[in-house]
PDB file of N, CA and C in Angstrom:
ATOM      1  N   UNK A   1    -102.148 -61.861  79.251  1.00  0.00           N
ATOM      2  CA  UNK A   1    -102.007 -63.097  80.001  1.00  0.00           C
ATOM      3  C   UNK A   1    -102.714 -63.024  81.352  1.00  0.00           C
ATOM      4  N   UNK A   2    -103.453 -61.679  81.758  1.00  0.00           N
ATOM      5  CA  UNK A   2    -103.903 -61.772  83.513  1.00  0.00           C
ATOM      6  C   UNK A   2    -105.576 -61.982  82.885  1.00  0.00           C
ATOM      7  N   UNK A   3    -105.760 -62.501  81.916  1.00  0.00           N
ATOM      8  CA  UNK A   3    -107.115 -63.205  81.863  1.00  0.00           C
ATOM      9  C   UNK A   3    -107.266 -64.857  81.313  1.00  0.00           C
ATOM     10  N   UNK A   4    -106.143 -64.856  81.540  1.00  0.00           N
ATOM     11  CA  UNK A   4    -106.204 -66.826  81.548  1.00  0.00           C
ATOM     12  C   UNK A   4    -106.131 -67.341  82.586  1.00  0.00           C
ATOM     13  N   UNK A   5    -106.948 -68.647  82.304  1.00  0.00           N
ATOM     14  CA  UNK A   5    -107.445 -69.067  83.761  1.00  0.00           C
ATOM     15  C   UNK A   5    -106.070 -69.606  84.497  1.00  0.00           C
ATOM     16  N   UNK A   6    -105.695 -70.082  85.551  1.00  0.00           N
ATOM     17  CA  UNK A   6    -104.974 -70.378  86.625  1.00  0.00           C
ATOM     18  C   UNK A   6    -104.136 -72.114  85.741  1.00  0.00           C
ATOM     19  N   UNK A   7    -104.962 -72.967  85.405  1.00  0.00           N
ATOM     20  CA  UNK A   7    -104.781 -74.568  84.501  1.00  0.00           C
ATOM     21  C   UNK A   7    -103.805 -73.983  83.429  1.00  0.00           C
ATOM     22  N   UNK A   8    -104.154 -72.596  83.168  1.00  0.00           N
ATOM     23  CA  UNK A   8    -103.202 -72.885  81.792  1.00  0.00           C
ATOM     24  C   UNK A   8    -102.094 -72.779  82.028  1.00  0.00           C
ATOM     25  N   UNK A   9    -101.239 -71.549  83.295  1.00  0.00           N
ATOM     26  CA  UNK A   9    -100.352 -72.032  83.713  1.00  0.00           C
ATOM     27  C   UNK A   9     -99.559 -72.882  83.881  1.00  0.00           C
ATOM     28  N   UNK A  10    -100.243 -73.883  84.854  1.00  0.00           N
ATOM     29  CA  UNK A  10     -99.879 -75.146  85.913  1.00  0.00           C
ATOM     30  C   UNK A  10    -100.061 -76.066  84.375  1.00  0.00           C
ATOM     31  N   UNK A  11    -100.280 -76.262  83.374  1.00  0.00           N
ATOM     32  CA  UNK A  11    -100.131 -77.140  82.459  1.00  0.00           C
ATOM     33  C   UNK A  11     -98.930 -77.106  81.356  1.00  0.00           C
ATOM     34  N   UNK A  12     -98.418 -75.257  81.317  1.00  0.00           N
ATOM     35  CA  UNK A  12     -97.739 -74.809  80.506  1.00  0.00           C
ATOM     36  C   UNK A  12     -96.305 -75.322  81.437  1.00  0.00           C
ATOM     37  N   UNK A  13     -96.285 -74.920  82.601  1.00  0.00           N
ATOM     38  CA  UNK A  13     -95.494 -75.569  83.412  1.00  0.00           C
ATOM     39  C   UNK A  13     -95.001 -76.894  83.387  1.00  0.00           C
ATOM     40  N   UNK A  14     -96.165 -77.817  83.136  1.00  0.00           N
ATOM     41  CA  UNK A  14     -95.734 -79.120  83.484  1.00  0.00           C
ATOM     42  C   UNK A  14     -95.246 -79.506  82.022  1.00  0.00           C
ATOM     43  N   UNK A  15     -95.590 -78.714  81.606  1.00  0.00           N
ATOM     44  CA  UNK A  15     -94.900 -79.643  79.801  1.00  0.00           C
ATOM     45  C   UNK A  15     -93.839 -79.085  79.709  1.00  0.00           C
ATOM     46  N   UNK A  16     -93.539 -78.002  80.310  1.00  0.00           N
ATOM     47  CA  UNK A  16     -92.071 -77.273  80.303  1.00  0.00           C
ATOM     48  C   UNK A  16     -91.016 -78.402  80.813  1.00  0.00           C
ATOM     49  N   UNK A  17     -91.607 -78.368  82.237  1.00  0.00           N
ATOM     50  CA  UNK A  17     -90.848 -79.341  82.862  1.00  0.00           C
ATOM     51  C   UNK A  17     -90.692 -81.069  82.325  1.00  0.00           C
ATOM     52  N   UNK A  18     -91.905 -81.206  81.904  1.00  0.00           N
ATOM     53  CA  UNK A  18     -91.659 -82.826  81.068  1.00  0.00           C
ATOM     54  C   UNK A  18     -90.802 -82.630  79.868  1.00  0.00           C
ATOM     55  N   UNK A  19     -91.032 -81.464  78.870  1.00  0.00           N
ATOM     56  CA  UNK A  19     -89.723 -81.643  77.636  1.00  0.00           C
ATOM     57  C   UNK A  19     -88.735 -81.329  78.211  1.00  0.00           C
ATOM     58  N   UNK A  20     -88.200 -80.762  79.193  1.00  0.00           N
ATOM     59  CA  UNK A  20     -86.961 -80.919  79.572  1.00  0.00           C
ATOM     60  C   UNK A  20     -86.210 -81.952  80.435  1.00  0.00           C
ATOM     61  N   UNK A  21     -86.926 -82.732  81.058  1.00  0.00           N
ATOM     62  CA  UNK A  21     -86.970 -84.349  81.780  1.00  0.00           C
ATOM     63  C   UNK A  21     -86.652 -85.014  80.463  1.00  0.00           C
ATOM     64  N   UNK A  22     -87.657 -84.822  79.638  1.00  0.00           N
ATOM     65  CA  UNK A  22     -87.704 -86.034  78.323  1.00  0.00           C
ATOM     66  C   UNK A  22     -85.883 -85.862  77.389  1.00  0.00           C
ATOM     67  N   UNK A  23     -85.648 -84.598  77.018  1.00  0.00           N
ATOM     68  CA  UNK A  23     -84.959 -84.396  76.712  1.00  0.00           C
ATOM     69  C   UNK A  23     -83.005 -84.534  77.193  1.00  0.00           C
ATOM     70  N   UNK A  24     -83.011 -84.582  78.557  1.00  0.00           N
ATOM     71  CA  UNK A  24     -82.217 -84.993  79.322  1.00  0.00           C
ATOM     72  C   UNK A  24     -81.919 -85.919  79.814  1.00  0.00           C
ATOM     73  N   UNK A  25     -83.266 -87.184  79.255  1.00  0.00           N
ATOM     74  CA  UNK A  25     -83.293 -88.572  79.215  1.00  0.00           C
ATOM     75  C   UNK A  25     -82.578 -89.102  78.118  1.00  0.00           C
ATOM     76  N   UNK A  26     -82.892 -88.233  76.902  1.00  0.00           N
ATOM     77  CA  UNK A  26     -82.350 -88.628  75.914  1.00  0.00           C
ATOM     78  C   UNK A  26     -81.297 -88.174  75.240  1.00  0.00           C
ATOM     79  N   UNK A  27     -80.216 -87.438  75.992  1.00  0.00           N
ATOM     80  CA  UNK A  27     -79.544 -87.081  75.938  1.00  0.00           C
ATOM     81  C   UNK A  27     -78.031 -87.929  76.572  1.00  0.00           C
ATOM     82  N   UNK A  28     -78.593 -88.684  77.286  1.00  0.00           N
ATOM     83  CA  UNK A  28     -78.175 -89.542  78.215  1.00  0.00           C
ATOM     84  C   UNK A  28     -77.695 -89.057  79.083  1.00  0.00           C
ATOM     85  N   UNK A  29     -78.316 -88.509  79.934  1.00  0.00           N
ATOM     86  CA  UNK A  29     -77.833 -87.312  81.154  1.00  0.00           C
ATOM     87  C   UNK A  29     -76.742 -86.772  81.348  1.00  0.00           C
ATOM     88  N   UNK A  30     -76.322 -86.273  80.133  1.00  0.00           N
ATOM     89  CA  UNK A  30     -75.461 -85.114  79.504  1.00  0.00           C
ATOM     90  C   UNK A  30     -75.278 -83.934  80.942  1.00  0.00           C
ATOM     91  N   UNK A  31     -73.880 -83.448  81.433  1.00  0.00           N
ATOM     92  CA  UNK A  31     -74.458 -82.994  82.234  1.00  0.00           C
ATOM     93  C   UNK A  31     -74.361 -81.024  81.675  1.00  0.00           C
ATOM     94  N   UNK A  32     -73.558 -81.023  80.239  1.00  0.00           N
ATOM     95  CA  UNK A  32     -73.579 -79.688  79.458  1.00  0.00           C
ATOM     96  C   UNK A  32     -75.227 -79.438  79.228  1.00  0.00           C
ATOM     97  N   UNK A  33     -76.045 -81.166  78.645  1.00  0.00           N
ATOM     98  CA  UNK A  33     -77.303 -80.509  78.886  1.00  0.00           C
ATOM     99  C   UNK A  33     -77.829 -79.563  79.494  1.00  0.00           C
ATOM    100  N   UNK A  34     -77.937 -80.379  80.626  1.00  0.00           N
ATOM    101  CA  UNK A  34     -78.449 -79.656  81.684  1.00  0.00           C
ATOM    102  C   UNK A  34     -78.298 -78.299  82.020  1.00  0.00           C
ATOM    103  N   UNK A  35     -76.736 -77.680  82.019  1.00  0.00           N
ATOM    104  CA  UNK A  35     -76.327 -76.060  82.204  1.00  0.00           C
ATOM    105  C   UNK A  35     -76.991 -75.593  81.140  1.00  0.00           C
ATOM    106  N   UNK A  36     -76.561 -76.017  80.017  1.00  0.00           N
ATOM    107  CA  UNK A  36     -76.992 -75.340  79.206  1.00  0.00           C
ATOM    108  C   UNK A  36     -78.757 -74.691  78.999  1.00  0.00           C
ATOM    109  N   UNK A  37     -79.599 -76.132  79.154  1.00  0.00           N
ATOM    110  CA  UNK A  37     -80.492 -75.907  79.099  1.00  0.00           C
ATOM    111  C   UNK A  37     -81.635 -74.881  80.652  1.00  0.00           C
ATOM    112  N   UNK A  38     -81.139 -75.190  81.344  1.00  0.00           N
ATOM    113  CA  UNK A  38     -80.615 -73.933  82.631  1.00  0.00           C
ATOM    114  C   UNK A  38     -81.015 -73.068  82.610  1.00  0.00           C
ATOM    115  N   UNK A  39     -79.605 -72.657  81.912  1.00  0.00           N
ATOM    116  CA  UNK A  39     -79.242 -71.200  81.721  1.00  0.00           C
ATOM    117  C   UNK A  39     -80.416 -70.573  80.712  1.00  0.00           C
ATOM    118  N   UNK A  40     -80.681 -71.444  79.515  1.00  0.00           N
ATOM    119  CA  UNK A  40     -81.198 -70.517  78.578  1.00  0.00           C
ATOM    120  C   UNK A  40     -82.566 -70.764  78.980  1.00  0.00           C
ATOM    121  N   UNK A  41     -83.212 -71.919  80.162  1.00  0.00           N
ATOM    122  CA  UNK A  41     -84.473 -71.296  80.611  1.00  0.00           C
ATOM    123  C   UNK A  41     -84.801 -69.573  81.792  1.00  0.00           C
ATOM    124  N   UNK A  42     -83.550 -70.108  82.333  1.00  0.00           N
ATOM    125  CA  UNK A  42     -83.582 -68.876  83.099  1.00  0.00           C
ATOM    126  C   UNK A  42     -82.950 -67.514  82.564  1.00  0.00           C
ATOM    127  N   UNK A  43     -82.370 -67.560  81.414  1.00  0.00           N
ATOM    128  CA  UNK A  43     -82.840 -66.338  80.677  1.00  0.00           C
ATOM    129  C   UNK A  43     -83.605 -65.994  79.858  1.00  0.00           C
ATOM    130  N   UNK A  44     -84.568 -67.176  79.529  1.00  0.00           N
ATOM    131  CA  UNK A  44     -85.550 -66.658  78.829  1.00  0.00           C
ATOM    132  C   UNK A  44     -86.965 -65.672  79.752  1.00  0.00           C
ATOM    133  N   UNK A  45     -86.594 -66.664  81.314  1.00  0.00           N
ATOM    134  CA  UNK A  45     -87.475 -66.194  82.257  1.00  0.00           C
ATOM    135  C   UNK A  45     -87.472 -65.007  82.798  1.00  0.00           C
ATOM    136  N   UNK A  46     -86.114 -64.007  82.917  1.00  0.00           N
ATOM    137  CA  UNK A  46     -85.896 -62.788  82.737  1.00  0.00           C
ATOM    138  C   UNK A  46     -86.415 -62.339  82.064  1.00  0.00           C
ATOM    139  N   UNK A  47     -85.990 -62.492  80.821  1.00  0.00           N
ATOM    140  CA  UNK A  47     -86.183 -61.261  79.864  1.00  0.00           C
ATOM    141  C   UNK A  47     -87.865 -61.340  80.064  1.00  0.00           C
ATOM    142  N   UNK A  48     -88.711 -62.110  80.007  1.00  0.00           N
ATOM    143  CA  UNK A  48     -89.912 -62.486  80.078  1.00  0.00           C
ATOM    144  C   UNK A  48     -90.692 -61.307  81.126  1.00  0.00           C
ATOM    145  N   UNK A  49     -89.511 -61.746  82.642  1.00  0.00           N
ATOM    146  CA  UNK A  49     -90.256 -60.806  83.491  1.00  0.00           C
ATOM    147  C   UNK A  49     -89.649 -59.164  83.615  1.00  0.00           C
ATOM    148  N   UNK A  50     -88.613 -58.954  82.686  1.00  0.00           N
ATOM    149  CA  UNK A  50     -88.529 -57.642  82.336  1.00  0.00           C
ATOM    150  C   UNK A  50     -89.332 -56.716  81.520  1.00  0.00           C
ATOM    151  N   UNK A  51     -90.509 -57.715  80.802  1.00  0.00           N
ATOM    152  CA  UNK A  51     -91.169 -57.353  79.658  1.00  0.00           C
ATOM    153  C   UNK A  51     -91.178 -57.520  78.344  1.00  0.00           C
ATOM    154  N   UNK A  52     -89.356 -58.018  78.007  1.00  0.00           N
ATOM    155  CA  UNK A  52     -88.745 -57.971  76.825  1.00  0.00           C
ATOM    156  C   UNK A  52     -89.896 -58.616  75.736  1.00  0.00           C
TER     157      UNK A  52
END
């Protein structure tokens, strides 16, 4: 991943962040959504930067 350009990031990002907007729209701003979905981004983002 330290030879992809800088866009692929900042794009992987923004769709991260739009399916989870989109999804919490349609959820009808659920607010278990939200923890839930949270939590299991920010542990996916761990394990990610542990190496797992």
């Amino acid at each position: 991943m330290e030879n992809v350009p800088l866009y692929v990031h900042f794009i992987f990002g923004c769709t991260v962040l739009l399916g989870f907007i989109l999804f919490y729209k349609a959820s009808r701003n659920a607010k278990s959504f939200l923890y839930i979905s949270l939590g299991w981004i920010i542990f996916q983002s761990g394990l990610s930067i542990a190496g797992f």
